[in-house]
Protein backbone atom coordinates (compact mmCIF):
# COMPACT_ATOMS: atom_id res chain seq x y z
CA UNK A 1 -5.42 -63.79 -1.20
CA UNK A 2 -4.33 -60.37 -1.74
CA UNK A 3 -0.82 -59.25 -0.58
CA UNK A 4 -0.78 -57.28 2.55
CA UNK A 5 1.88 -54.78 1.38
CA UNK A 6 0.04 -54.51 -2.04
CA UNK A 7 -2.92 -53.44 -0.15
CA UNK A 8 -1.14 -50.52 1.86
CA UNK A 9 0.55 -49.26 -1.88
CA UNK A 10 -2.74 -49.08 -3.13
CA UNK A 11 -4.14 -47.16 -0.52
CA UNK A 12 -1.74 -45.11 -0.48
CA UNK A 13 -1.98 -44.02 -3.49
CA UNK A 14 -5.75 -43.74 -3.30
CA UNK A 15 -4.83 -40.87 -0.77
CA UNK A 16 -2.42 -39.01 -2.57
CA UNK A 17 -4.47 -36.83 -4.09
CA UNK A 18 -6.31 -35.76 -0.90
CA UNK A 19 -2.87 -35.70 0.70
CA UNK A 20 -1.87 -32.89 -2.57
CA UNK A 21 -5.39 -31.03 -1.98
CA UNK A 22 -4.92 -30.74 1.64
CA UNK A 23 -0.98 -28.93 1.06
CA UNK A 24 -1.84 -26.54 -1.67
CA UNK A 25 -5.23 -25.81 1.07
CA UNK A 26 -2.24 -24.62 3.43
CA UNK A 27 0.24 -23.47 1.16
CA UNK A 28 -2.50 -21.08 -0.54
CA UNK A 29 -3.63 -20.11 3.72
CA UNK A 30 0.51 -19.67 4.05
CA UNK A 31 1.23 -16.93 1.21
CA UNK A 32 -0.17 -13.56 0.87
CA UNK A 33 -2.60 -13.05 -1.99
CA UNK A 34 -1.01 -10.40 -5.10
CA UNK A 35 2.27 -10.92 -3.78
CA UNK A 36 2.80 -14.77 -2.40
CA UNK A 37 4.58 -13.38 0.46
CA UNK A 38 5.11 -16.08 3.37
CA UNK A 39 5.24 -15.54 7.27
CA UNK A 40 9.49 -15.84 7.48
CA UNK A 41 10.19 -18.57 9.60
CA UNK A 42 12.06 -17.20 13.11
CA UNK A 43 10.72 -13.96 12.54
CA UNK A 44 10.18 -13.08 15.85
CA UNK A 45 13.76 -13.76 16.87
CA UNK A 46 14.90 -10.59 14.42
CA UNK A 47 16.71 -7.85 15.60
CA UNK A 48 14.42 -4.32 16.33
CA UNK A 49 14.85 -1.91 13.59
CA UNK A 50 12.27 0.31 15.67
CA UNK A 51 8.94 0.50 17.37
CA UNK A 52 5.71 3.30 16.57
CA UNK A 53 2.36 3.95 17.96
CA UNK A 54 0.01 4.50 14.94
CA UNK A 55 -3.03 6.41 16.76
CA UNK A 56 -6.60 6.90 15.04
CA UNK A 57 -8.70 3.94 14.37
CA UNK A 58 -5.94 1.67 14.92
CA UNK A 59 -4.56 2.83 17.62
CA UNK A 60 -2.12 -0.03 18.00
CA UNK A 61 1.52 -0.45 18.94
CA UNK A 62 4.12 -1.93 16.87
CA UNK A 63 7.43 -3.71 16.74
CA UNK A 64 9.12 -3.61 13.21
CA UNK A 65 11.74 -5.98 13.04
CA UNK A 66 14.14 -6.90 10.21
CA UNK A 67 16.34 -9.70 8.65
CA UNK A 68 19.89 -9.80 8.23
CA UNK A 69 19.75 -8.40 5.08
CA UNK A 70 17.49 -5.47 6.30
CA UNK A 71 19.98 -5.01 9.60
CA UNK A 72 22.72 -4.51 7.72
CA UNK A 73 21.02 -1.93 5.19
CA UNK A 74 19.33 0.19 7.81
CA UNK A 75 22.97 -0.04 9.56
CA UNK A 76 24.79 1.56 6.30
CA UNK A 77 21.80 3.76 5.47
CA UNK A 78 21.86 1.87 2.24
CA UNK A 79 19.38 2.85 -0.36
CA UNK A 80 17.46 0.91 -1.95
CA UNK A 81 17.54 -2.01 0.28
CA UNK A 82 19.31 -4.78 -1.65
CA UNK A 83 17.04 -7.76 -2.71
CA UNK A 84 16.33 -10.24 0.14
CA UNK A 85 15.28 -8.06 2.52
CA UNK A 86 12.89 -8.77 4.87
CA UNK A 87 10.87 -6.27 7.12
CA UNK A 88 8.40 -7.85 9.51
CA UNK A 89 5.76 -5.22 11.41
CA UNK A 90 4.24 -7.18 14.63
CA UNK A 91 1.20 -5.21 15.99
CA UNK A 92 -0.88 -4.98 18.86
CA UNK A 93 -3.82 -2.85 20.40
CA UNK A 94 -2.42 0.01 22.44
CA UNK A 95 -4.03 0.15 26.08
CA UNK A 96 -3.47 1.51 29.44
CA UNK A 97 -2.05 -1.15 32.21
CA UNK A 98 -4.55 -0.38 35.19
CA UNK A 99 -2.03 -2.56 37.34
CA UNK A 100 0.79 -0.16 36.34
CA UNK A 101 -0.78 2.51 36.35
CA UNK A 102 -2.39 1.79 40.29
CA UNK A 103 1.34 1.54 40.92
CA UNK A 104 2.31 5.34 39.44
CA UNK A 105 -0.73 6.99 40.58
CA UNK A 106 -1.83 8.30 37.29
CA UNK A 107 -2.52 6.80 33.59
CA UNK A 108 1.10 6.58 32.53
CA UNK A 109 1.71 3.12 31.82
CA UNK A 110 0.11 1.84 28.13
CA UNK A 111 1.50 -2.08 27.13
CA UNK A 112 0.29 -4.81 24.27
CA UNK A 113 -3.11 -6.29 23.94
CA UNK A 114 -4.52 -8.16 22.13
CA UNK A 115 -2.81 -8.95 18.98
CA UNK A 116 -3.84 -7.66 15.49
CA UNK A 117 -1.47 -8.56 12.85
CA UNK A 118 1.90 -8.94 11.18
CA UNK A 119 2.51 -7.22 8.18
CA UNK A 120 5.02 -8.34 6.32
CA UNK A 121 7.59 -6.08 3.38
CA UNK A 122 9.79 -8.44 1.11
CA UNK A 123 12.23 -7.00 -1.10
CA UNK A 124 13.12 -8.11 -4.66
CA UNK A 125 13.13 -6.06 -7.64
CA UNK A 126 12.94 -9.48 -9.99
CA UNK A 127 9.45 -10.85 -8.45
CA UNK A 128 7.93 -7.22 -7.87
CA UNK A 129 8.65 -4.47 -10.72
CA UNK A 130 5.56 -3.04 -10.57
CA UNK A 131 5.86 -2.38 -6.66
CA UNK A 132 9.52 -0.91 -6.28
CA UNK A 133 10.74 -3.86 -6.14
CA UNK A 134 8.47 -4.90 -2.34
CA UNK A 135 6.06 -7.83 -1.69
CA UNK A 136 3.76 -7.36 0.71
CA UNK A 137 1.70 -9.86 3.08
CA UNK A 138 -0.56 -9.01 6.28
CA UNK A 139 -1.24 -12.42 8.99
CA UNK A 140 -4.00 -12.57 11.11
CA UNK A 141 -3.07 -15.18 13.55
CA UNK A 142 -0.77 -16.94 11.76
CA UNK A 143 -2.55 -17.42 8.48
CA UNK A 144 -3.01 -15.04 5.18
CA UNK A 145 -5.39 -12.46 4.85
CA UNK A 146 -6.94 -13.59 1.65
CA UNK A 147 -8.64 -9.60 1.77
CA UNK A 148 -7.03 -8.65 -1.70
CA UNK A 149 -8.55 -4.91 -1.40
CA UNK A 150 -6.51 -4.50 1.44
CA UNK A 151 -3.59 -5.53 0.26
CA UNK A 152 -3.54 -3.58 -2.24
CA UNK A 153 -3.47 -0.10 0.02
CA UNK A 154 0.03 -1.54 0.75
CA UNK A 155 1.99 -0.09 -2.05
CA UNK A 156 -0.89 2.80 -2.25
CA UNK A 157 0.88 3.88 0.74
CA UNK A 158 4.07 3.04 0.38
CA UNK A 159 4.35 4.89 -2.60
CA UNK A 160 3.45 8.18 -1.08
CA UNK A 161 7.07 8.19 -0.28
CA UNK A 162 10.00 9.13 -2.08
CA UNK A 163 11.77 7.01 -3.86
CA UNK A 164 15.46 8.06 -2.09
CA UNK A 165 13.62 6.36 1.26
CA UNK A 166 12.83 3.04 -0.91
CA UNK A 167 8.88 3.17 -0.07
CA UNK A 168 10.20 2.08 3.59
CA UNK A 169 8.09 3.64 6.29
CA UNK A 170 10.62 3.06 9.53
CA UNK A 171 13.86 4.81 10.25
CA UNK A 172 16.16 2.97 12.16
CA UNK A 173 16.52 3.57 15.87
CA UNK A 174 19.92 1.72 16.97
């Protein structure tokens, strides 16, 4: 008669590999294509470095929020941001608040809707020469986009800037 506990080792091990397939599944859903760049844990409990309205097809509103690191940086005006800086961008679709706006009178009020992503800027010059030093990442309800085209505009745009700003889009609004 086989041993009981022999029995559970064995199947055990018979799942390991499906229990390996099924992490690196997640951990490949977890980090950015190009760059690896993850989702930062607590993100949403940053401090505001500022918020923008990007109009046009996007027409969304956005928080962009920043690590310690990126905090303290903004505060000094240092440039370049040191290495382990984090900038997070949360975004939503810009729309009018009817409710709000039944209350003023007149379309005045515009709020969050739906959400649309969180793009995501990490700093270090080691893992990203060829970028000026930034990784970039863009989540779409929690998870990756795998589109590799678009992250490559990223640094297209980023770029467009001069170096003396550090490819860093947001000014700091204390």
């Amino acid at each position: 008669m086989p041993c009981p506990g022999r029995l559970i080792f064995l199947a055990s091990v018979a799942a390991l590999p499906i229990s390996i397939a099924a992490a690196a599944h997640r951990d490949a859903a977890d980090r950015s294509p190009i760059y690896g760049v993850r989702l930062p844990p607590g993100y949403r409990d940053w401090k505001v470095i500022g918020v923008a309205h990007e109009k046009g097809d996007l027409n969304s509103i956005r928080v962009i929020l920043g690590n310690r690191t990126a905090i303290q940086a903004f505060r000094r005006g240092q440039r370049p941001f040191p290495d382990g800086t984090v900038i997070a961008r949360v975004a939503w679709k810009y729309v009018a608040s009817p409710r709000n706006n039944a209350i003023f009178g007149q379309e005045q009020s515009f709020v969050t809707g739906d959400p649309t992503n969180v793009q995501v800027s990490a700093k270090d010059t080691v893992k990203y020469p060829g970028t000026g030093g930034w990784g970039y990442g863009q989540f779409i309800a929690g998870k990756a986009n795998p589109d590799v085209d678009t992250l490559r505009t990223c640094y297209a745009c980023h770029n467009r800037l001069p170096s003396s700003e550090d490819r860093v889009f947001t000014a700091y609004a204390p």
